[in-house]
Protein backbone atom coordinates (compact mmCIF):
# COMPACT_ATOMS: atom_id res chain seq x y z
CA UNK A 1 13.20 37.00 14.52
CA UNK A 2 13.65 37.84 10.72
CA UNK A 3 15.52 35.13 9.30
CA UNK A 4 18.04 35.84 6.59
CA UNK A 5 17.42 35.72 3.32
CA UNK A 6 18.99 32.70 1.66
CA UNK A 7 21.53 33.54 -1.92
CA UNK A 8 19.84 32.86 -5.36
CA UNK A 9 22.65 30.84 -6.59
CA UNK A 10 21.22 30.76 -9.90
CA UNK A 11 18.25 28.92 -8.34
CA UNK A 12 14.49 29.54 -9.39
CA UNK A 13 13.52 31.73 -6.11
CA UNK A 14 10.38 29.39 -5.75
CA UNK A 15 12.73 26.09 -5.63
CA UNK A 16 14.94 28.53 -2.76
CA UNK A 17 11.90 29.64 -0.85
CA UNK A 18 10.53 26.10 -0.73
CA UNK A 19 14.12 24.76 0.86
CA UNK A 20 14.50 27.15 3.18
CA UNK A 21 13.15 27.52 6.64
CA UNK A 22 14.50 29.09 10.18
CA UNK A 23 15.46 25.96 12.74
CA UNK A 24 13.36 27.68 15.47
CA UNK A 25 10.47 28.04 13.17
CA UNK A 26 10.70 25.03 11.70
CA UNK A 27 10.72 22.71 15.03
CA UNK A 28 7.50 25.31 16.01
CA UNK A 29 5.42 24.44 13.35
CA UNK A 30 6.09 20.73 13.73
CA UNK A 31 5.53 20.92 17.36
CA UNK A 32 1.77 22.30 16.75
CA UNK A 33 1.07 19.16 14.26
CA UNK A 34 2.76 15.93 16.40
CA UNK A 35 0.34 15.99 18.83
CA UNK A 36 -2.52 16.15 16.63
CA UNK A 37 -1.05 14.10 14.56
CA UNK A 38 -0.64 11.18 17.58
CA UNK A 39 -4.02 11.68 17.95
CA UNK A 40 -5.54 11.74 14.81
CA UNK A 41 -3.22 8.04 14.16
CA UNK A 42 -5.25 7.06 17.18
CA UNK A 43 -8.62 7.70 15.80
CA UNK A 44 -8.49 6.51 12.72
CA UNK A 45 -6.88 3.13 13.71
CA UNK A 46 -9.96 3.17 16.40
CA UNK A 47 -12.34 3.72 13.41
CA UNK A 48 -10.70 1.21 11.73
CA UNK A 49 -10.25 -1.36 14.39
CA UNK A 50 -13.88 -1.17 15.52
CA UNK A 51 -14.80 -1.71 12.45
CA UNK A 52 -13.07 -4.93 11.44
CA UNK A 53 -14.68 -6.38 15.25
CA UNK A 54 -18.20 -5.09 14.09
CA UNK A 55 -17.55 -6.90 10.59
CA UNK A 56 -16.71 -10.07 12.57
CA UNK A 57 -18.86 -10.16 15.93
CA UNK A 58 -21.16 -12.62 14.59
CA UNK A 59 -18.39 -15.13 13.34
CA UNK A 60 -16.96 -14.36 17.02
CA UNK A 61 -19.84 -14.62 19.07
CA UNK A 62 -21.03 -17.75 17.43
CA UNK A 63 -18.23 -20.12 17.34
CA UNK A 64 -17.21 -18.48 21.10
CA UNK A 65 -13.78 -16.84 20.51
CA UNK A 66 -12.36 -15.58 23.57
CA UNK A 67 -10.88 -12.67 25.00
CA UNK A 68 -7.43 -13.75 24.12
CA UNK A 69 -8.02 -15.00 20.02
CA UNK A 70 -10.07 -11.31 19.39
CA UNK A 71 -7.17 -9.65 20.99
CA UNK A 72 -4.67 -11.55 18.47
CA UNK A 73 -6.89 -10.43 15.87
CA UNK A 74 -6.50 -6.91 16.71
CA UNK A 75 -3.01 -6.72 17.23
CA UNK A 76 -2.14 -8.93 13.67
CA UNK A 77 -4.51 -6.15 12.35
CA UNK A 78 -2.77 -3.55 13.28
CA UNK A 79 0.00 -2.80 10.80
CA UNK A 80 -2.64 -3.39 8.32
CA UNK A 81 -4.86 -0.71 9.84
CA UNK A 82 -1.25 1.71 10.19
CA UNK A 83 -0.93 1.40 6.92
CA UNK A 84 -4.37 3.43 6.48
CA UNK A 85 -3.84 5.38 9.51
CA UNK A 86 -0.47 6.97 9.08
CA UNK A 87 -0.69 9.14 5.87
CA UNK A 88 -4.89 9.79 6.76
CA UNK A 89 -4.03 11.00 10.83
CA UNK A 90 -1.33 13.63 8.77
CA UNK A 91 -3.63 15.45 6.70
CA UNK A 92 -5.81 15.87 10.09
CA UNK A 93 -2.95 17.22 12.04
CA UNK A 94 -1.48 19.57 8.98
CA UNK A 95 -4.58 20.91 8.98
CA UNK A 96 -5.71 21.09 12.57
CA UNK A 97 -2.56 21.97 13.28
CA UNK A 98 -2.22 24.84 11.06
CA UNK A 99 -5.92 25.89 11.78
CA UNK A 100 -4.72 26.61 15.34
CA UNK A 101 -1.96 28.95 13.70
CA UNK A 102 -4.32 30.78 11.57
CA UNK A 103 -6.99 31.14 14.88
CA UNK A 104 -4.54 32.55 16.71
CA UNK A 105 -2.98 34.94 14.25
CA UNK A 106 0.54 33.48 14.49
CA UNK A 107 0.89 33.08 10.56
CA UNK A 108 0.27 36.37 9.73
CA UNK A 109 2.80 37.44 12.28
CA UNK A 110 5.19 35.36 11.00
CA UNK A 111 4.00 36.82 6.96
CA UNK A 112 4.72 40.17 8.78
CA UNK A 113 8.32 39.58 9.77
CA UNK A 114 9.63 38.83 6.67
CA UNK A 115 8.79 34.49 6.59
CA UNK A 116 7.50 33.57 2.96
CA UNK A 117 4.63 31.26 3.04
CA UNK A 118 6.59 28.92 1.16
CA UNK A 119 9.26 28.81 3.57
CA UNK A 120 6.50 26.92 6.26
CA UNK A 121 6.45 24.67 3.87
CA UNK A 122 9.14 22.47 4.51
CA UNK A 123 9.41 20.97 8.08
CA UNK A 124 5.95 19.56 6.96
CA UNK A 125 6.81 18.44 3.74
CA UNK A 126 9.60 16.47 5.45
CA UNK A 127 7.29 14.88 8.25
CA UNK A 128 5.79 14.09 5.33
CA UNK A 129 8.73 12.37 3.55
CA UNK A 130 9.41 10.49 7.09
CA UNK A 131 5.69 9.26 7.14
CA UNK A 132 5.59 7.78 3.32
CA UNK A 133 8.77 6.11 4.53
CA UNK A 134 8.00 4.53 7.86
CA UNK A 135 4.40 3.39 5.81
CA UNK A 136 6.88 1.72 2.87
CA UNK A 137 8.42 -0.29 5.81
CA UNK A 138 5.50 -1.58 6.77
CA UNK A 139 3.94 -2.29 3.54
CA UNK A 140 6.85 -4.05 2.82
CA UNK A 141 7.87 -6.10 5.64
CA UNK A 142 5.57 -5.44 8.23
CA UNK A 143 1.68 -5.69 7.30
CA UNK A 144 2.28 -9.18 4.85
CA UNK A 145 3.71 -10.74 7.06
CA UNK A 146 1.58 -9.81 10.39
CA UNK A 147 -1.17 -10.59 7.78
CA UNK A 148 -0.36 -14.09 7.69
CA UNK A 149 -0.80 -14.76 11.06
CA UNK A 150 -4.17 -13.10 10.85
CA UNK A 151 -4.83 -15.84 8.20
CA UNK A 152 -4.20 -18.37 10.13
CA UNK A 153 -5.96 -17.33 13.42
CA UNK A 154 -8.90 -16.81 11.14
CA UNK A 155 -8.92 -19.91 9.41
CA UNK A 156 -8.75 -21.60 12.41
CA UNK A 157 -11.42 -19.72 14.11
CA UNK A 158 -13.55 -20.07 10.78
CA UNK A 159 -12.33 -23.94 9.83
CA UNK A 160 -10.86 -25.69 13.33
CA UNK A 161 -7.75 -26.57 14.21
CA UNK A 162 -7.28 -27.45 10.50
CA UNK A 163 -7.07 -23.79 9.08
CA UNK A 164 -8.56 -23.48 5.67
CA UNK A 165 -7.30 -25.04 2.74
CA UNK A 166 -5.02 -22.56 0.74
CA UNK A 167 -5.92 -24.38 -2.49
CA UNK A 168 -5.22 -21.80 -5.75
CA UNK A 169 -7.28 -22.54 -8.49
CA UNK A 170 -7.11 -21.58 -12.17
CA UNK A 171 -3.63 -20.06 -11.78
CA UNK A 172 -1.91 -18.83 -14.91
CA UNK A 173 1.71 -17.86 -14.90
CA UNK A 174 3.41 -16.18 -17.99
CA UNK A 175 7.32 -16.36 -17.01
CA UNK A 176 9.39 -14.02 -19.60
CA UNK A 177 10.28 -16.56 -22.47
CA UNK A 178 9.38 -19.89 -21.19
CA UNK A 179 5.88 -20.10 -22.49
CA UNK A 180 2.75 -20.02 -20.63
CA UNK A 181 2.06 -22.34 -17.38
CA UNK A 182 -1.36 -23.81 -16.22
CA UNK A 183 -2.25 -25.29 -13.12
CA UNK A 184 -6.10 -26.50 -12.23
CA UNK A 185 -5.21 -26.43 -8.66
CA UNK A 186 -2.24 -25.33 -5.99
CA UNK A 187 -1.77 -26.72 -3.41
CA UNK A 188 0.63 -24.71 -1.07
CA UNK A 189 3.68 -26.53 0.85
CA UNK A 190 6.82 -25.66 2.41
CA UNK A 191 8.57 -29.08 0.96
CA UNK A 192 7.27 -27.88 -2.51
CA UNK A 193 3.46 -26.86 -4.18
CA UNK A 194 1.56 -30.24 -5.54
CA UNK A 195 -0.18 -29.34 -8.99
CA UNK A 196 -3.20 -31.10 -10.13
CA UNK A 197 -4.53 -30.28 -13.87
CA UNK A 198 -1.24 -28.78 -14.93
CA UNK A 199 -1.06 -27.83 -18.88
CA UNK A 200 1.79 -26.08 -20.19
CA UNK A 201 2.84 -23.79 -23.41
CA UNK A 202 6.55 -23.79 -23.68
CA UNK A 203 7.77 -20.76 -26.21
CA UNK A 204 8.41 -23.61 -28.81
CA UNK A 205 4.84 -24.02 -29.41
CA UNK A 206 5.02 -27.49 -27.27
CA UNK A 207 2.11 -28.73 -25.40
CA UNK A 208 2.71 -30.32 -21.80
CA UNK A 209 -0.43 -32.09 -19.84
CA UNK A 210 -0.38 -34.06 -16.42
CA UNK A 211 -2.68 -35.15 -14.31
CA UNK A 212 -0.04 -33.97 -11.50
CA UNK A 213 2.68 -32.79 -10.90
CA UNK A 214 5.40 -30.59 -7.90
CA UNK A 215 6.74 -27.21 -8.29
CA UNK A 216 9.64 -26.78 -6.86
CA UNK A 217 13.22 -24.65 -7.03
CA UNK A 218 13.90 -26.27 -9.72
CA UNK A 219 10.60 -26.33 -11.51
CA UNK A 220 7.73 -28.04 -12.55
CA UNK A 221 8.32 -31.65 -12.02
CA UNK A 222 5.69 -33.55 -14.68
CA UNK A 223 4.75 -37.15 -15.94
CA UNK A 224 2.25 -37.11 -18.41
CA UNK A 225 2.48 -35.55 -22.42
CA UNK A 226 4.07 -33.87 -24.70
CA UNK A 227 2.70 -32.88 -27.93
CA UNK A 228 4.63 -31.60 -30.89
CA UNK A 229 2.97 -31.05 -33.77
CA UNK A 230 0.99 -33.88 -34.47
CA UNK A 231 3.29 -35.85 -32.35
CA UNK A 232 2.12 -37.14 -28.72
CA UNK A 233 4.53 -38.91 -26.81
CA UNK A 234 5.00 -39.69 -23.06
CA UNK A 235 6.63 -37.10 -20.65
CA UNK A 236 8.64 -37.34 -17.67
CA UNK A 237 10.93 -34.80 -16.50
CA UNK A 238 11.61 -30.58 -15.12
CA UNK A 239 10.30 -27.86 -16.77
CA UNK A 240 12.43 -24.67 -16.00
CA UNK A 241 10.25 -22.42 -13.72
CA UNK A 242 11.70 -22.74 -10.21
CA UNK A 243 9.61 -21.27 -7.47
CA UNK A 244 10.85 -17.75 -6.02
CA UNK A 245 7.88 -17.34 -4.33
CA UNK A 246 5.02 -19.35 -2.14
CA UNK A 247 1.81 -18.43 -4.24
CA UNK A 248 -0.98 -17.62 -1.79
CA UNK A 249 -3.71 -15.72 -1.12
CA UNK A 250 -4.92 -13.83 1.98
CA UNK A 251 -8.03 -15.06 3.86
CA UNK A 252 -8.91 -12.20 5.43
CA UNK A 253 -8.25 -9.34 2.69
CA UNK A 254 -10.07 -8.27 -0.29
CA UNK A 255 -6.43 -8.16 -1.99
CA UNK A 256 -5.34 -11.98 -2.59
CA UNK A 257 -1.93 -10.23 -2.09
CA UNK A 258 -2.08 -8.74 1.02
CA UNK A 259 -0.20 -11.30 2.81
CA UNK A 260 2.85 -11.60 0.75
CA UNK A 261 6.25 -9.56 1.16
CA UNK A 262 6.70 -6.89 -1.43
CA UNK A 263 9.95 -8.81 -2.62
CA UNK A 264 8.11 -12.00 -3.32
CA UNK A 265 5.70 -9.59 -4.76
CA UNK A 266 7.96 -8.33 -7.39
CA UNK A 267 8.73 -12.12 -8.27
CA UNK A 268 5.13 -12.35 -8.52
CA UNK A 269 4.69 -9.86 -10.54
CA UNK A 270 6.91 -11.37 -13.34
CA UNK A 271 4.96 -14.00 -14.10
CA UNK A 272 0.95 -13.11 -12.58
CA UNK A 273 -0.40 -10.33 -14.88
CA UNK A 274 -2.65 -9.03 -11.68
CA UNK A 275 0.42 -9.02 -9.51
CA UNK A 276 1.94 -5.61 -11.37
CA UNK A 277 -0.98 -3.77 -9.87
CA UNK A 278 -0.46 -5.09 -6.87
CA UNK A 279 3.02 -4.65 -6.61
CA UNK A 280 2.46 -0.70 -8.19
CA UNK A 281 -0.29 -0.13 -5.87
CA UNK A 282 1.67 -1.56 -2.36
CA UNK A 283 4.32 1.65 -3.69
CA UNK A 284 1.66 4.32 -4.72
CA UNK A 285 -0.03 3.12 -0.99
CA UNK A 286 3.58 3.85 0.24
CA UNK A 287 4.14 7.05 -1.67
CA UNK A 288 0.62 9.01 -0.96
CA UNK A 289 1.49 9.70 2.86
CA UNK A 290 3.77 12.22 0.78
CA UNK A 291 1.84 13.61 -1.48
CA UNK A 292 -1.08 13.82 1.03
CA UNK A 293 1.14 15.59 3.55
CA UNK A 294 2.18 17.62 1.05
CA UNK A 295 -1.35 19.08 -0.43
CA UNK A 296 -2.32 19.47 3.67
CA UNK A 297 0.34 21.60 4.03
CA UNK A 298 0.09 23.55 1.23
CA UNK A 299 -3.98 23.31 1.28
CA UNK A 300 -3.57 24.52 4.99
CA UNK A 301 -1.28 27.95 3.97
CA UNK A 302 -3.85 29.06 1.79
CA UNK A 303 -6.92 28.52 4.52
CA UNK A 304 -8.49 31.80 5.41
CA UNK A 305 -10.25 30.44 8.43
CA UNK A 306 -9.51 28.13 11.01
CA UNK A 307 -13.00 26.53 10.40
CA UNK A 308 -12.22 25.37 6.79
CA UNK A 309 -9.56 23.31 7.73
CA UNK A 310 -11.97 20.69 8.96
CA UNK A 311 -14.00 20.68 5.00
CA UNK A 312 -9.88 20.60 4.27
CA UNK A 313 -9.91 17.72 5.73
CA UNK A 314 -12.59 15.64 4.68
CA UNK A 315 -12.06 16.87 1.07
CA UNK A 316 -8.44 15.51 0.74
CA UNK A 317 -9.44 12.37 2.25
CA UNK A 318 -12.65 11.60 0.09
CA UNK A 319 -11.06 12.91 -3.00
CA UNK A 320 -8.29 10.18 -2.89
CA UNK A 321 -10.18 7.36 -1.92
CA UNK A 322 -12.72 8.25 -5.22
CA UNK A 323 -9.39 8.35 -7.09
CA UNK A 324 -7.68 5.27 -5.08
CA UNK A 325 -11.09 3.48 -5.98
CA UNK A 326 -11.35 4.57 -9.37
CA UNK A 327 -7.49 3.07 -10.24
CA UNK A 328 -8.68 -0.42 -8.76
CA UNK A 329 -11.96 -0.28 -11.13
CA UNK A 330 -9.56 0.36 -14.21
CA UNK A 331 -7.22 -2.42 -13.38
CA UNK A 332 -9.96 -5.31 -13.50
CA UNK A 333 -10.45 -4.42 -17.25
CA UNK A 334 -6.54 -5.27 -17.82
CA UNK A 335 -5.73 -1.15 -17.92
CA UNK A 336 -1.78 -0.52 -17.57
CA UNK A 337 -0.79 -1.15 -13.53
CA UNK A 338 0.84 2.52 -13.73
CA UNK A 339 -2.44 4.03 -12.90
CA UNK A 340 -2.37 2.61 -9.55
CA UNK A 341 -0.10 5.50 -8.73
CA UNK A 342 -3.47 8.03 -10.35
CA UNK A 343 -4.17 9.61 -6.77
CA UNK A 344 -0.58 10.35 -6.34
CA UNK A 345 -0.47 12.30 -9.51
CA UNK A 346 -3.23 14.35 -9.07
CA UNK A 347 -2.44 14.99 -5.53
CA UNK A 348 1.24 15.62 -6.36
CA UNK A 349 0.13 18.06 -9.29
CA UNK A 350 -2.11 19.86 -6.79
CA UNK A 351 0.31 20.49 -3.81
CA UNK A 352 2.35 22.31 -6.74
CA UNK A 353 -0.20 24.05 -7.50
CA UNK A 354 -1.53 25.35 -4.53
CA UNK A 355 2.56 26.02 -3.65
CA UNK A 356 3.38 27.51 -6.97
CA UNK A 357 0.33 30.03 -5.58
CA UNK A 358 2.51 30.68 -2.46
CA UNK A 359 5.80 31.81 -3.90
């Protein structure tokens, strides 16, 4: 049925058009993408999974691992491999999904009662919106934490019963207005981190060196140095940087931060220059199931065949990795952490587009 047409209100019609969708049609059109959608989740994670065991069948088959340890592996994977999955499995299903409207003529029945292409918009926008959310949940909570305990279980696999070290080494923390902190080597511990080679700049110009030292919630705990000027004198005492977070690194990530909550991220990323991208890119990871969604959907109205929704597809998805790559390659050359949100820009700036050609 011809829905009615919603009041202007003094609202830009495109802004109305985009808000406004019939109940019935909207619970259709999300009805033909959830079940693609399941299934395209599905694959990828398969992709994903069978990769990581093909990456690690050697390391598996040659120290033994058992049924039991590979299937631990797998399932501490998985929110890692959701976190991929989720916002890649939409843009299948907007697509596929939509494809099967356009093969069977359903869209331009609905263009011929009266239903703006824009109006089709939202439902999927929305799944969308739910998608980037339930993916910041997991970033944040979910895949650090599950990453740990792949850590360990591969450290133990890799290293015995032992687990690998955890020693940091050549950390450099800049806290805001206490100087500049040095440590040779950090040793992770839940009582407190032991520091070996510690040298610090306070932001009175004061040297600190120890051979040793613990960091703790209070600080840096030191004996060694001071020197002032041309003054050296002995040193025993706190200096004020209290520890808000465990440093660490993940074992078995490319991204030394995988493993560590986004809160203790952001206290990271106060004092470790490389955390900010980090920290950025964890939100821009979060906020491209959105924008992704959003360029399917709008990609998919303007598809004049259901055949091109597969190059759709593969398009979107290569086209923000390039970008998703290209923001990591900047960052090593100390570029601002902002542009780890770059895909989300250009894929936000192109869903308006190709909706702005809808209206």
């Amino acid at each position: 049925p011809r829905p009615p047409k919603p009041p202007a209100a003094g609202l830009p019609r495109f802004l109305i058009r985009l808000a406004y969708t019939s109940p019935v049609l909207g619970r259709y059109v999300l009805r033909e993408v959830l079940v693609p959608y399941l299934v395209g989740v599905f694959l990828f994670a398969a992709l994903l999974t069978f990769d990581l065991l093909s990456s690690l069948s050697g390391v598996l088959l040659s120290r033994g691992v058992g049924a039991r340890e590979v299937g631990l592996l797998v399932l501490y994977r998985l929110p890692w491999t959701l976190s991929l999955a989720l916002p890649l499995g939409l843009v299948f299903a907007v697509l596929v999904g939509l494809a099967g409207l356009i093969r069977r003529s359903e869209l331009k029945a609905a263009y011929a009662a009266g239903v703006p292409p824009l109006a089709l918009l939202r439902p999927l926008v929305l799944l969308a919106l739910a998608v980037s959310l339930l993916n910041l949940l997991n970033l944040a909570e979910l895949r650090p934490r599950s990453q740990e305990a792949y850590d360990r279980l591969l450290g133990r696999i890799l290293y015995g019963e032992g687990g690998a070290s955890g020693v940091l080494r050549r950390q450099v923390y800049a806290p805001p207005g206490l100087g500049v902190y040095f440590a040779g080597e950090v040793y992770p511990e839940p009582e407190g981190n032991r520091l070996r080679g510690v040298r610090v700049v306070d932001e009175r110009g004061r040297v600190y060196s120890a051979e040793e030292g613990l960091w703790d919630e209070e600080g840096w705990r030191l004996k060694g140095y001071v020197v002032e000027g041309e003054e050296v004198r002995p040193f025993e005492g706190v200096l004020p940087f209290p520890a808000r977070f465990r440093p660490k690194e993940s074992l078995g990530s490319r991204d030394p931060y995988d493993s560590t909550p986004l809160e203790e991220l952001w206290a990271r990323a106060q004092v470790e220059p490389e955390a900010r991208f980090a920290f950025h890119r964890r939100l821009a990871d979060a906020l491209g199931g959105l924008v992704l969604g959003a360029a399917a959907a709008a990609l998919g109205r303007s598809l004049r065949e259901a055949a091109w929704a597969f190059r759709g597809v593969v398009r979107l998805i290569f086209g923000y990795y390039v970008l998703w790559t290209l923001a990591a390659q900047l960052a090593r050359y100390d570029v601002s952490p902002l542009l780890a949100y770059l895909p989300d820009l250009f894929y936000g700036a192109l869903a308006g587009a190709l909706a702005w050609r809808l209206r």
